[in-house]
N, C-alpha and C. Protein backbone atom coordinates (compact mmCIF):
# COMPACT_ATOMS: atom_id res chain seq x y z
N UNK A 1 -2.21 34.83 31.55
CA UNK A 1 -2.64 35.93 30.70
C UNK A 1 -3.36 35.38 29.47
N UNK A 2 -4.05 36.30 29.04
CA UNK A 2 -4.98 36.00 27.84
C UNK A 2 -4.87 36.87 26.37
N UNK A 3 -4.61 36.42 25.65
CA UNK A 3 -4.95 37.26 24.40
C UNK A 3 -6.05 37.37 23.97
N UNK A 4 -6.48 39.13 23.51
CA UNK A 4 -7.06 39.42 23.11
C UNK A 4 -7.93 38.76 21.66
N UNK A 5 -7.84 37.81 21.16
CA UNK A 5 -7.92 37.16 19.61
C UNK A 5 -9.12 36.31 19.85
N UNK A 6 -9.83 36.56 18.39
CA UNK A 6 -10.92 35.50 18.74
C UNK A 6 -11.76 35.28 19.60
N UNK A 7 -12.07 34.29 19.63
CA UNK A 7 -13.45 34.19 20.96
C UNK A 7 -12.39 34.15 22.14
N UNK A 8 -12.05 34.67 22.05
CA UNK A 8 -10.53 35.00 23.83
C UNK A 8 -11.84 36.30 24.28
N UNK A 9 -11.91 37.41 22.86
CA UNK A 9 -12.12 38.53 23.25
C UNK A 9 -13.91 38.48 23.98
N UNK A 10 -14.47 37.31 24.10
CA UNK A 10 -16.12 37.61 23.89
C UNK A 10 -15.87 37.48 25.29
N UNK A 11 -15.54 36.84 26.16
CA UNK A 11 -15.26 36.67 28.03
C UNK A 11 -14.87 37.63 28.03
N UNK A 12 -13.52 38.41 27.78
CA UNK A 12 -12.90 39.45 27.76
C UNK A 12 -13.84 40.36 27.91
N UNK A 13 -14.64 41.22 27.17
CA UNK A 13 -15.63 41.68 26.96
C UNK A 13 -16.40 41.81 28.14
N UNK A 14 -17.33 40.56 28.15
CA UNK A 14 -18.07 40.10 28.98
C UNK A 14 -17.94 40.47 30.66
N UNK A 15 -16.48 40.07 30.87
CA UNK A 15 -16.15 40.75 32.54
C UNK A 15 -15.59 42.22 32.23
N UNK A 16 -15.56 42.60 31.25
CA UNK A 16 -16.00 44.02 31.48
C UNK A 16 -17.27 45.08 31.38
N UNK A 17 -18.65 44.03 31.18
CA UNK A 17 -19.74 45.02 31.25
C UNK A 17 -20.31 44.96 29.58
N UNK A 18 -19.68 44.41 29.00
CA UNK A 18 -20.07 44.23 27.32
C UNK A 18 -20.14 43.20 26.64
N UNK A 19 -21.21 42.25 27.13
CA UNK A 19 -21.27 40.81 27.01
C UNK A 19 -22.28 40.92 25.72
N UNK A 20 -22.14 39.64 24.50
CA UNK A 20 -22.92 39.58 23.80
C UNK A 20 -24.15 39.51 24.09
N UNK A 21 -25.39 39.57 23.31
CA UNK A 21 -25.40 40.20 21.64
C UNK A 21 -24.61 41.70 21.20
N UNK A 22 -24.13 42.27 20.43
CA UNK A 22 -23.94 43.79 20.30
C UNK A 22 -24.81 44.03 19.18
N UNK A 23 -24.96 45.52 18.65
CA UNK A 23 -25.68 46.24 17.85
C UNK A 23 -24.53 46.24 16.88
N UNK A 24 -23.38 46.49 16.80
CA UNK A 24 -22.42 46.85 15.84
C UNK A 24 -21.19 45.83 16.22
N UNK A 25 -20.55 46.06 15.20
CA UNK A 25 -18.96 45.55 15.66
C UNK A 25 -17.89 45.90 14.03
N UNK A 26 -16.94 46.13 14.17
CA UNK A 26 -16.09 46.62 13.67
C UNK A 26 -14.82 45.35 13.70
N UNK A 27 -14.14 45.29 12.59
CA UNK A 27 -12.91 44.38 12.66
C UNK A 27 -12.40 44.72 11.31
N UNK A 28 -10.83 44.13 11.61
CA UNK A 28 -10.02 44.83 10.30
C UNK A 28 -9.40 42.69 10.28
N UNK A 29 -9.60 42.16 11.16
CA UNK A 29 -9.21 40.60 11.34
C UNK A 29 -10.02 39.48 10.68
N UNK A 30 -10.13 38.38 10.29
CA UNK A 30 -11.03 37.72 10.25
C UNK A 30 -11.09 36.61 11.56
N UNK A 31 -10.33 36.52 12.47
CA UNK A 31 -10.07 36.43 13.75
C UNK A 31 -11.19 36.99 14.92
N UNK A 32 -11.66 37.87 14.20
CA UNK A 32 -12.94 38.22 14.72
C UNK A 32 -14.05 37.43 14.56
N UNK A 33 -14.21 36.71 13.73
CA UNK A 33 -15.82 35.77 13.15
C UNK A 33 -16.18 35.38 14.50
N UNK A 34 -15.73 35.29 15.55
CA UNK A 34 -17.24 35.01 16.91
C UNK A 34 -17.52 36.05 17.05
N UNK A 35 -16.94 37.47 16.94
CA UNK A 35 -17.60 38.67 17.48
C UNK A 35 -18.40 39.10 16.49
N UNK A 36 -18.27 38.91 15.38
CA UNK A 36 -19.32 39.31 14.47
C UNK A 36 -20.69 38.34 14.10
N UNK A 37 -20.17 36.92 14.83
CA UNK A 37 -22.17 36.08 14.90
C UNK A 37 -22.20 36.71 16.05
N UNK A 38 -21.61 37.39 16.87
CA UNK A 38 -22.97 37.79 17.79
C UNK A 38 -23.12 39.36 17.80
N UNK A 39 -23.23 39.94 16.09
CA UNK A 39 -23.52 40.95 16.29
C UNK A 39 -24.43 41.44 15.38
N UNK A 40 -25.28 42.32 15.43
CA UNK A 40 -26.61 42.48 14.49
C UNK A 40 -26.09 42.74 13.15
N UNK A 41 -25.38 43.85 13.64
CA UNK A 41 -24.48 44.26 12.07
C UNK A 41 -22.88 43.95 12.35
N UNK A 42 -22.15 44.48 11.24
CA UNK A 42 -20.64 44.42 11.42
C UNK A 42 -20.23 45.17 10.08
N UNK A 43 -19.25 45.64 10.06
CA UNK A 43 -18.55 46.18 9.24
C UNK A 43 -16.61 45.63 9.32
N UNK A 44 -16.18 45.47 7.95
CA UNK A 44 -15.06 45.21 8.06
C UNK A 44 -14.12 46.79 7.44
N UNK A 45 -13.05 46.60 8.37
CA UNK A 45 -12.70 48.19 8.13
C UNK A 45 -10.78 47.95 7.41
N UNK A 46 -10.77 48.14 6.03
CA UNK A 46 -9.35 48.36 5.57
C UNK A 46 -8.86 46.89 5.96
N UNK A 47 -10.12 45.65 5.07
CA UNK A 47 -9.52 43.75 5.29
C UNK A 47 -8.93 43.56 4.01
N UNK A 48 -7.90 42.99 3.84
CA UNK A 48 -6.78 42.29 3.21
C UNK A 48 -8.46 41.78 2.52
N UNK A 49 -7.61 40.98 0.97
CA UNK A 49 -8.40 40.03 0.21
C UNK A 49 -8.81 38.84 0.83
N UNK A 50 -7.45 38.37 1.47
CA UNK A 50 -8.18 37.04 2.50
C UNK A 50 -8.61 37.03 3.80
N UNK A 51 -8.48 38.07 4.34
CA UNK A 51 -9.57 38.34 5.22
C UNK A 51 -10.93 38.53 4.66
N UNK A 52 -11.53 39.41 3.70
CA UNK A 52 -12.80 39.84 2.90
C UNK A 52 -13.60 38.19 2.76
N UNK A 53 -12.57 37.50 1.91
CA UNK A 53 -13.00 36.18 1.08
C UNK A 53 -13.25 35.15 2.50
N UNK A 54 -12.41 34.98 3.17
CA UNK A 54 -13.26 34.04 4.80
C UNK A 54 -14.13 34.72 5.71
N UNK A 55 -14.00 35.80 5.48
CA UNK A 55 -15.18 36.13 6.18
C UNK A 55 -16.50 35.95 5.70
N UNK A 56 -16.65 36.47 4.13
CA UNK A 56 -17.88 36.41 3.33
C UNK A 56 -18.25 34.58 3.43
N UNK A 57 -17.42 34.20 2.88
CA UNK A 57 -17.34 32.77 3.18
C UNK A 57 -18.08 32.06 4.62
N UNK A 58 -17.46 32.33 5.30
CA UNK A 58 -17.67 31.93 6.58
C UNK A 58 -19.42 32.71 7.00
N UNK A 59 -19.14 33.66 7.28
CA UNK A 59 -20.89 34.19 7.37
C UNK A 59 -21.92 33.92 6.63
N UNK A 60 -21.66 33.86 5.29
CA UNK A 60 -22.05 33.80 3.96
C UNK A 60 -23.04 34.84 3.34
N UNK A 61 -22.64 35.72 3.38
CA UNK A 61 -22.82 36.94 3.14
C UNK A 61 -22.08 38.30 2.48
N UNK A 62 -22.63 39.08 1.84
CA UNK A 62 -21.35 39.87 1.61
C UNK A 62 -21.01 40.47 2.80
N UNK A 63 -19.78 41.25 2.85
CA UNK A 63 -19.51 42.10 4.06
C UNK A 63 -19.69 43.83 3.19
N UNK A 64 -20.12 44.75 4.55
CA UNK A 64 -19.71 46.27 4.19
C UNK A 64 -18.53 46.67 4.30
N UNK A 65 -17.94 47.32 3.29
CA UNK A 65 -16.24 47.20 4.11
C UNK A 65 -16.42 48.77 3.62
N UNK A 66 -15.45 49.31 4.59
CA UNK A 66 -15.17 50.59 5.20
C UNK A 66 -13.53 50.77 5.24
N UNK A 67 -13.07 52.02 4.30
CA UNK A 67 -11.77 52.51 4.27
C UNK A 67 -11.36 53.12 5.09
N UNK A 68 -10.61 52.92 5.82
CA UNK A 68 -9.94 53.51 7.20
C UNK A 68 -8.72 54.66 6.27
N UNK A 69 -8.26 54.62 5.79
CA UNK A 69 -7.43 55.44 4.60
C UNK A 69 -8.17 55.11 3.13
N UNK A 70 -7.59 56.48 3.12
CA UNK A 70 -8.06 56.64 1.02
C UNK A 70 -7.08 56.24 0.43
């Protein structure tokens, strides 16, 4: 068996019909950073401070972040 985490999920994906590049991608993880280089855009949705700070880091970019709750 496989977990879903990380570049686990881009094969994952992939044998189901949704192989990189994507148009969007969404993550609340920073566990995500392979799914978001292969995606045009991304949004981070309701990320902890250290998720925000390695991700920006890591991409080097700011991120859009998006409140899943008010």
């Amino acid at each position: 068996d496989q977990h879903c985490l990380g570049a686990n999920k881009i094969p994952m994906l992939a044998a189901r019909g949704f192989a990189p590049p994507w148009a969007m991608a969404y993550t609340d993880h920073h566990a995500d950073l392979p799914l978001l280089r292969h995606s045009a855009q991304w949004c981070l949705v309701s990320p902890t401070a250290d998720c925000l700070q390695r991700i920006e880091t890591a991409l080097a970019t700011r991120a859009q972040v998006l409140a899943w709750r008010q």
